[in-house]
Protein backbone atom coordinates (compact mmCIF):
# COMPACT_ATOMS: atom_id res chain seq x y z
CA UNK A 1 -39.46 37.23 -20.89
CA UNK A 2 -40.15 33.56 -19.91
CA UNK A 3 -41.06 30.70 -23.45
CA UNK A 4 -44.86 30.76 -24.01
CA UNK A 5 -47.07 28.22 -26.45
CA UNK A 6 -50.76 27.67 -27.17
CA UNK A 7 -52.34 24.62 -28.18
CA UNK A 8 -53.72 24.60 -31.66
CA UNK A 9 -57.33 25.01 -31.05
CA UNK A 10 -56.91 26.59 -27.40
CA UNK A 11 -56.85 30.37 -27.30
CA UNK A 12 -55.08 30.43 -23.94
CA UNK A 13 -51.14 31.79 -23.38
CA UNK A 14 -49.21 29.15 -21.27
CA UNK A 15 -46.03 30.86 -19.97
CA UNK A 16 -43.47 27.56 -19.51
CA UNK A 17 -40.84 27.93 -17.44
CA UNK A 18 -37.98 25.95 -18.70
CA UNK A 19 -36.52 24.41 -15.78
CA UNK A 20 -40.01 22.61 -14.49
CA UNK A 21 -42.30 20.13 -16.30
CA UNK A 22 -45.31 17.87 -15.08
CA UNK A 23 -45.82 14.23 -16.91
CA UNK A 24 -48.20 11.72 -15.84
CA UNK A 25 -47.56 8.36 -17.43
CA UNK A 26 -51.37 6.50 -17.53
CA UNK A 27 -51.99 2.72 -18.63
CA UNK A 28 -55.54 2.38 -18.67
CA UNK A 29 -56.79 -0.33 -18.68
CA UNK A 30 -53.72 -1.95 -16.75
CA UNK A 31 -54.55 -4.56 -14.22
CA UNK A 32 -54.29 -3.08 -10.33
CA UNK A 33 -54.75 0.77 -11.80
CA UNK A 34 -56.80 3.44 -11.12
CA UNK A 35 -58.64 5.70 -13.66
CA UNK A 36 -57.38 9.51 -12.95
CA UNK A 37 -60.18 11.40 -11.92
CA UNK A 38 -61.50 13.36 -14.41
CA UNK A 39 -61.14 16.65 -12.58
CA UNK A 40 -57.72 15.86 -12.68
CA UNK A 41 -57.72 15.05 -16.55
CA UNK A 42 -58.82 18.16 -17.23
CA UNK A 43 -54.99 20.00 -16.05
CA UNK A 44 -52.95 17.76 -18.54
CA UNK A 45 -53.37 17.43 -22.34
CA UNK A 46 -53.18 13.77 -23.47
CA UNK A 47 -50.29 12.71 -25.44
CA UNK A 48 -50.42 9.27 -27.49
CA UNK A 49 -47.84 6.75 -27.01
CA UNK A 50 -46.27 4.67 -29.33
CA UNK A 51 -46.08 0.84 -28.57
CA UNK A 52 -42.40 0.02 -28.07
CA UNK A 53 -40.74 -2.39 -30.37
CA UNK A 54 -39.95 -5.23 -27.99
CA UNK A 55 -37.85 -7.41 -30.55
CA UNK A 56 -35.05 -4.24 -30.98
CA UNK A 57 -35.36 -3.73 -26.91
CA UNK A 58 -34.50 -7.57 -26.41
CA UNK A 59 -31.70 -7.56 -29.20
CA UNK A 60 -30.21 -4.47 -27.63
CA UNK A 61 -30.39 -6.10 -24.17
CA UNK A 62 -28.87 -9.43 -25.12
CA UNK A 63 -26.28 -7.55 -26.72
CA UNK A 64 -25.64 -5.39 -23.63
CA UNK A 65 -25.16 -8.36 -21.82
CA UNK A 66 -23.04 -10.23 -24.01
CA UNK A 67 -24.92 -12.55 -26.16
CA UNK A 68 -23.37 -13.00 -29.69
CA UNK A 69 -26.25 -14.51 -31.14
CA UNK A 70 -28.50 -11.52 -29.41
CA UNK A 71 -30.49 -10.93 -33.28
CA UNK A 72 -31.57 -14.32 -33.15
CA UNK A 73 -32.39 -14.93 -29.77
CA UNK A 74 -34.22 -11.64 -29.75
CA UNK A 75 -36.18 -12.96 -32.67
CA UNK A 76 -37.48 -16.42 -30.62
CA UNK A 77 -37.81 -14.37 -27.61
CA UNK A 78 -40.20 -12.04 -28.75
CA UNK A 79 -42.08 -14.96 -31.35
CA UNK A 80 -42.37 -17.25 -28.40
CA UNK A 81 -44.20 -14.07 -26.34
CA UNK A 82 -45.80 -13.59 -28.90
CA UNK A 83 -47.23 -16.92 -29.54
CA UNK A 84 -48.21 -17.17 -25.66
CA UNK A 85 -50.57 -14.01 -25.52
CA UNK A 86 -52.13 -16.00 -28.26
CA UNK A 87 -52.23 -19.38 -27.09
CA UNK A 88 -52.25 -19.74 -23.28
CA UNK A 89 -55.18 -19.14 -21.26
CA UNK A 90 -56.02 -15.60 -20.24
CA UNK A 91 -54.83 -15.15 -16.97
CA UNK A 92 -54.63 -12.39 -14.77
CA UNK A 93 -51.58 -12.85 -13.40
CA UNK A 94 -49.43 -13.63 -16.76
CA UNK A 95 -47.45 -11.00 -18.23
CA UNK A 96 -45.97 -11.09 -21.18
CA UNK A 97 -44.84 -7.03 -21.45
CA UNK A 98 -42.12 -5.25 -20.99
CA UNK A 99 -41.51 -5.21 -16.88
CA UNK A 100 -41.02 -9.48 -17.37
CA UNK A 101 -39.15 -9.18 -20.65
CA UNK A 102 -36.50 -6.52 -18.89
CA UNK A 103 -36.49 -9.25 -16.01
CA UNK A 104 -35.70 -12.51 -17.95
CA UNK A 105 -33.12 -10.33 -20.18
CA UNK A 106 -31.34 -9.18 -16.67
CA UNK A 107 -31.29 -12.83 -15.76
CA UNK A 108 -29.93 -14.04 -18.82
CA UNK A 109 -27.54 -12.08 -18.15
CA UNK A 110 -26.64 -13.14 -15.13
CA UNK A 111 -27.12 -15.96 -16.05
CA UNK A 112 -24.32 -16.03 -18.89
CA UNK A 113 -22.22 -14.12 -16.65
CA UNK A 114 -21.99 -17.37 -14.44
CA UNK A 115 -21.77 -19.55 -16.53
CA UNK A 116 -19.15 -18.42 -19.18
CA UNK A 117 -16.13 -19.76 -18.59
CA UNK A 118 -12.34 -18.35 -17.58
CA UNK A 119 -11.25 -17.99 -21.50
CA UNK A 120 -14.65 -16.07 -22.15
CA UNK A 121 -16.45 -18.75 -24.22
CA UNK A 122 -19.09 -21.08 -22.49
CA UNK A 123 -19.25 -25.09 -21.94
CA UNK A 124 -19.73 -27.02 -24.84
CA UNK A 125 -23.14 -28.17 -22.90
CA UNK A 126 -24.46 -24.10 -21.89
CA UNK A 127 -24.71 -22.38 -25.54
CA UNK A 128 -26.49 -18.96 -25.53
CA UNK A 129 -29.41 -20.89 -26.35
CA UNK A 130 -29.56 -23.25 -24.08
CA UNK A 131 -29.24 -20.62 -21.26
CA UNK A 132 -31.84 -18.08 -22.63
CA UNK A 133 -34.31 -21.29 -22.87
CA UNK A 134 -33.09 -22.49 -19.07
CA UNK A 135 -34.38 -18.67 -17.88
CA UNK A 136 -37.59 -18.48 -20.21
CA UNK A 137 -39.15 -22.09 -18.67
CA UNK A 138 -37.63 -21.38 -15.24
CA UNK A 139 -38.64 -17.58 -14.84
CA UNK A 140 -42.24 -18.45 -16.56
CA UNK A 141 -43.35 -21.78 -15.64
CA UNK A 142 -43.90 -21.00 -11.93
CA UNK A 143 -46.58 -18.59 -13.10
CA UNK A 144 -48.65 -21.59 -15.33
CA UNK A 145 -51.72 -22.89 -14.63
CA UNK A 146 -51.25 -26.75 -15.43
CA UNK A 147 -53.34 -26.50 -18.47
CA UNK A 148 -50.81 -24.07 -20.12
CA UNK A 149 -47.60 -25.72 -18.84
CA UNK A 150 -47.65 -28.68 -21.38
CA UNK A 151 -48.28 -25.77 -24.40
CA UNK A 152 -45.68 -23.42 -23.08
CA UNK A 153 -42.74 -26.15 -22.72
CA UNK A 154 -43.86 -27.28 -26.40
CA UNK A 155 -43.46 -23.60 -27.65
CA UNK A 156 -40.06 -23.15 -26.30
């Protein structure tokens, strides 16, 4: 016959089929969602998430897209983020989570992969650094309010 389980605490038989399974991902509390009804609640059981560890996911990024230096960076990455949800105003339209972080890392990527020259290394001018602050101010500083700009640039 078909898998079963029970829930600790639940009496109930749940026969699983092991080709089909049903996962709503919920971030309450996330700006623009809406709450799941709580008739709807009621079919799935809750399962608790782990924050992810953003330093390792920007290390293994930077490495992925060819930074040497991708410990280090990853380190001042995720401190300067860090230090921002701290220090800048609250804004509603700032983001400091993962959905921008996977964008800046794509265009540092990018953004090494134009740069870097024909024998693989980069100009003496355009180290790893240098390009990973270049994307940083120019993929975050559009989003400032004036009164955070002169904090941000200082942070970086």
């Amino acid at each position: 016959g078909m898998p079963s389980l029970t829930f600790p605490g639940d009496p109930q038989i749940i026969a699983c089929n092991p080709v089909v399974g049903y996962f709503i991902t919920m971030n309450p509390g996330y700006a623009g969602r809406q709450e799941l009804p709580e008739n709807l609640k009621a079919l799935f059981r809750g399962m608790m998430m782990m924050v992810p560890n953003f330093e390792l996911i920007m290390a293994v990024k930077l490495c992925s897209q060819g930074y040497d230096k991708y410990e280090v960076l990853a380190t001042k990455f995720f401190q300067l983020y860090e230090t921002c949800k701290l220090q800048l105003s609250k804004q509603r339209h700032y983001d400091w989570g993962l959905r921008n972080i996977l964008a800046v890392l794509r265009t540092c990527g990018s953004s090494k992969r134009q740069t870097i020259l024909p024998d693989g290394s980069l100009p003496k001018d355009k180290p790893e650094e240098v390009l990973l602050y270049q994307t940083l101010r120019d993929m975050n500083l559009s989003k400032m309010v004036a009164q955070d700009v002169p904090l941000f640039l200082s942070l970086l």
